[in-house]
C-alpha atoms as a PDB file:
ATOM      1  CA  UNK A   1     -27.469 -26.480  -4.761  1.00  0.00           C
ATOM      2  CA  UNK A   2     -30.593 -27.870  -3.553  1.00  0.00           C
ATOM      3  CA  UNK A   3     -32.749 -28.331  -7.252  1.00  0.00           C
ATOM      4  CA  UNK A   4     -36.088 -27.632  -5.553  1.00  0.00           C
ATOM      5  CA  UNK A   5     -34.704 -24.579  -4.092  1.00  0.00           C
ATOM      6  CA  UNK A   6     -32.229 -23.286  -6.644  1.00  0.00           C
ATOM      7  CA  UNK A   7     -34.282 -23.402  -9.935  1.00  0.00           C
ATOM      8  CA  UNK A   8     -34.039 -20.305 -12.143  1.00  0.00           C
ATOM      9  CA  UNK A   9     -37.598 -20.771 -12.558  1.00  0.00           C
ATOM     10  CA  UNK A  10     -39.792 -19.307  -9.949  1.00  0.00           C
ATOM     11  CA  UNK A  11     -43.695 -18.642  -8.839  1.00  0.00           C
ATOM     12  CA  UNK A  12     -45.341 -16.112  -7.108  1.00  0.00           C
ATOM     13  CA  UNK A  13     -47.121 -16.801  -3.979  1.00  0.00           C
ATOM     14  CA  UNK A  14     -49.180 -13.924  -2.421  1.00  0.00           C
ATOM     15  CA  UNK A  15     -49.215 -14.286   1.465  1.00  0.00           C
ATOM     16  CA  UNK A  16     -51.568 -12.577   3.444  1.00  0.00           C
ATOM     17  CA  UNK A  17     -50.109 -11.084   6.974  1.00  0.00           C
ATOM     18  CA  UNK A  18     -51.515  -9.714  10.207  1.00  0.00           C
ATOM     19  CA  UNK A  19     -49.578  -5.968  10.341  1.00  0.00           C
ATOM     20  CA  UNK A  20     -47.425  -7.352  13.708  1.00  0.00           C
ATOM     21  CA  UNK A  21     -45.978  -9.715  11.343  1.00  0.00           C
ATOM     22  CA  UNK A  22     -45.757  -7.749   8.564  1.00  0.00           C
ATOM     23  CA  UNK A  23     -43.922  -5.237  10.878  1.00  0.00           C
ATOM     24  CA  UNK A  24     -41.566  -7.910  11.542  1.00  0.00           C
ATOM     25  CA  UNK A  25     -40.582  -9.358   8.533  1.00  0.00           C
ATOM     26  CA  UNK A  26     -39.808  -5.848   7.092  1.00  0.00           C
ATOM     27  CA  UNK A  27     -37.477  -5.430  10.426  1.00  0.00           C
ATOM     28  CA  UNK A  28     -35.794  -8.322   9.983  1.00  0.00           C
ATOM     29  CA  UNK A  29     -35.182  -7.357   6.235  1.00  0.00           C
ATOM     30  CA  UNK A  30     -33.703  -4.125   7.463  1.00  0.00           C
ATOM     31  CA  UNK A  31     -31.832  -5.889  10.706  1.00  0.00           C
ATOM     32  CA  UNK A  32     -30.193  -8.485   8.509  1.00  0.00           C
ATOM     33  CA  UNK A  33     -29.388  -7.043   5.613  1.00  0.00           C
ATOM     34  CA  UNK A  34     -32.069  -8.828   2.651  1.00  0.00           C
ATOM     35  CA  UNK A  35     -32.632  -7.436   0.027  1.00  0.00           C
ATOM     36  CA  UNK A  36     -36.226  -7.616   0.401  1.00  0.00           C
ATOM     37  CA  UNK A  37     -39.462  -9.629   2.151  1.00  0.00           C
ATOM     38  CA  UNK A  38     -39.184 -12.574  -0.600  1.00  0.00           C
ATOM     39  CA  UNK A  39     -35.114 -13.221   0.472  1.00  0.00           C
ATOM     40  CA  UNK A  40     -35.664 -13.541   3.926  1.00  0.00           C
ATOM     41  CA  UNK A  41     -39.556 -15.985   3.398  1.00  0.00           C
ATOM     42  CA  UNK A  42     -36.933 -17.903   1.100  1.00  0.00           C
ATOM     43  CA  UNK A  43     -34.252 -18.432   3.409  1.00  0.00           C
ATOM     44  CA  UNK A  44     -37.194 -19.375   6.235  1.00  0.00           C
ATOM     45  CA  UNK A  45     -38.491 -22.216   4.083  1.00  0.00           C
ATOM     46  CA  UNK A  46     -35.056 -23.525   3.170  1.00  0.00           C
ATOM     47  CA  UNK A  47     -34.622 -23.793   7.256  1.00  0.00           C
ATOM     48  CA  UNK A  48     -37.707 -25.561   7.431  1.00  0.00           C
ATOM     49  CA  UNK A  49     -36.871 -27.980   4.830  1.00  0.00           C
ATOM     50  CA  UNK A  50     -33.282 -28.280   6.548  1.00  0.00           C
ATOM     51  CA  UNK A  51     -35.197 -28.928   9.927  1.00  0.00           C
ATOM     52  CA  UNK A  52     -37.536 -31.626   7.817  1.00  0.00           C
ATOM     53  CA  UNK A  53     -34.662 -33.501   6.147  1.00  0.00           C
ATOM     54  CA  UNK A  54     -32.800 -33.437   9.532  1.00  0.00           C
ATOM     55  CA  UNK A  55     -35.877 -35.180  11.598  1.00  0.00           C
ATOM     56  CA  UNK A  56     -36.114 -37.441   9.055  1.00  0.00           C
ATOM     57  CA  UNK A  57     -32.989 -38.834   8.643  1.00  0.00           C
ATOM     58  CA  UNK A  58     -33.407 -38.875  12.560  1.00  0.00           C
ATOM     59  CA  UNK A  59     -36.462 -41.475  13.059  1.00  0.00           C
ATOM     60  CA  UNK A  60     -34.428 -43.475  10.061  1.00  0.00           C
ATOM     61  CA  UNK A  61     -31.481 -43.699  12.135  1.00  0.00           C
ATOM     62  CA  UNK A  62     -33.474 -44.690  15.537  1.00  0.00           C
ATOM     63  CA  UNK A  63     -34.778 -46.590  13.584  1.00  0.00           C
ATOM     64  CA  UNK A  64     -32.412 -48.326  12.439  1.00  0.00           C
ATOM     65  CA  UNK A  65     -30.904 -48.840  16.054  1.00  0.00           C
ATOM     66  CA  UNK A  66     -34.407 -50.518  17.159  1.00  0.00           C
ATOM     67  CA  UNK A  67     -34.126 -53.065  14.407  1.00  0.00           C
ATOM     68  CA  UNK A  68     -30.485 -53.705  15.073  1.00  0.00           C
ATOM     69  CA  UNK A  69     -29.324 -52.684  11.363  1.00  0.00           C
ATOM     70  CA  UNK A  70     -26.834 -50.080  12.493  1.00  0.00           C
ATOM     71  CA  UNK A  71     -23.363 -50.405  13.674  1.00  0.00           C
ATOM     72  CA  UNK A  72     -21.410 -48.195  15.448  1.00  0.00           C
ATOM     73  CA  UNK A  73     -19.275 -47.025  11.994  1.00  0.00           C
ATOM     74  CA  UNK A  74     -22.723 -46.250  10.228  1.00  0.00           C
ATOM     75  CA  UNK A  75     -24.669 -44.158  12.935  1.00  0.00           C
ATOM     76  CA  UNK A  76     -21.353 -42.346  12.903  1.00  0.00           C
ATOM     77  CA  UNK A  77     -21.337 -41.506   9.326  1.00  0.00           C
ATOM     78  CA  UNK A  78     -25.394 -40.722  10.332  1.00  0.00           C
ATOM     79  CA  UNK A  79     -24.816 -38.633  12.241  1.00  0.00           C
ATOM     80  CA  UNK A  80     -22.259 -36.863  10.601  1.00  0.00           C
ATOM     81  CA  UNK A  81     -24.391 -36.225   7.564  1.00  0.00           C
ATOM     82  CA  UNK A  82     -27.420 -34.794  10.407  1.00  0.00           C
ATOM     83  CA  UNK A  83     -24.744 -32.197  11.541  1.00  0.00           C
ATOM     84  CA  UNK A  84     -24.072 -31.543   7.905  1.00  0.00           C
ATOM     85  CA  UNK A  85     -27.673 -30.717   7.750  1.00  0.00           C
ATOM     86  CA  UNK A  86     -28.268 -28.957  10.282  1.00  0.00           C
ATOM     87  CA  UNK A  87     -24.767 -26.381   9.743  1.00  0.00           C
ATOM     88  CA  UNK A  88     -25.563 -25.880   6.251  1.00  0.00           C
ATOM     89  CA  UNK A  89     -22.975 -28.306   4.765  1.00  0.00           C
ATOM     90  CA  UNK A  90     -25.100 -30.653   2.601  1.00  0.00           C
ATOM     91  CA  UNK A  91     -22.044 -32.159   0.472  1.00  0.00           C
ATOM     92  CA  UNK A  92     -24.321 -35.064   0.240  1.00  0.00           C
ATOM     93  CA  UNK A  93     -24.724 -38.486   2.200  1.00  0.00           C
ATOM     94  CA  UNK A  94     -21.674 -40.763   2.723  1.00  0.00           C
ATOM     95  CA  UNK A  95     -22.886 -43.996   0.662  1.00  0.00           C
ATOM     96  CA  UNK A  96     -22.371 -46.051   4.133  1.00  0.00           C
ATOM     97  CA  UNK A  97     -24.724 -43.775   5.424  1.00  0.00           C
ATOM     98  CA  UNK A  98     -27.064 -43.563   2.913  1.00  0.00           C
ATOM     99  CA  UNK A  99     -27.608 -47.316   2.994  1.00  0.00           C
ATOM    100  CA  UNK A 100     -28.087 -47.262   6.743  1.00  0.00           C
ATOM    101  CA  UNK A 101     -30.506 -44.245   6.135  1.00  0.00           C
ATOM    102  CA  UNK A 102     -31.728 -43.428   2.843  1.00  0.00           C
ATOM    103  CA  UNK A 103     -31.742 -40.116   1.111  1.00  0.00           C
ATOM    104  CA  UNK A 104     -33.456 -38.559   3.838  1.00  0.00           C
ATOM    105  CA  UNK A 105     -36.348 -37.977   1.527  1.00  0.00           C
ATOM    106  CA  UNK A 106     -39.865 -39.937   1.222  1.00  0.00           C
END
C-alpha cells in the first residue's frame, strides 16, 4: 500500500464545485458503486499520482536511452515496472530497473 495514500490518518479538504460537476460526481458515486463523493475524489487522485509516477519513470527511461545508459535487458525490466504502474500492479521496481531509473519519485 502506497504510505502517502494508505495512512490511517486523514485531513479534510473542502472543495468548492460548479453544480454540473457536482451533478456528476454524485452520478458517478451512484453509477459505480462508492460509497460516497470522498471514495471516488480518492480513487481520482491515486490515478493522477499513478499517471505522475508513470511519466516520470518515462522521461527517466528516454532518458536514459539518449545518454546510452540503457540496455536492452534494463528498458525491458522499465518498462515492465511502467505497465505495472499503469494496471495497478505496483509490486515495486525490479532493482535492475531501479538503477536504470530510479524510484520514479523526485
Amino acid at each position: 500500500m502506497d504510505p502517502e495514500l494508505g495512512s490511517s490518518k486523514q485531513t479534510t479538504m473542502n472543495v468548492s464545485l460548479p453544480d454540473a460537476l457536482k451533478a456528476f460526481v454524485d452520478e458517478e458515486v451512484r453509477a459505480r458503486g462508492y460509497s460516497g463523493a470522498s471514495e471516488f475524489v480518492r480513487e481520482l487522485l491515486r490515478e493522477a499520482k499513478v499517471r505522475r509516477e508513470q511519466a516520470q519513470l518515462e522521461a527517466k527511461l528516454l532518458g536514459a536511452f539518449a545518454t546510452g545508459e540503457a540496455d536492452a535487458e534494463s528498458a525491458r525490466k522499465a518498462i515492465a515496472e511502467i505497465r505495472q504502474l499503469r494496471d495497478g500492479n505496483v509490486l515495486g521496481p525490479d532493482p535492475s530497473a531501479r538503477d536504470l531509473i530510479g524510484d520514479g519519485r523526485k
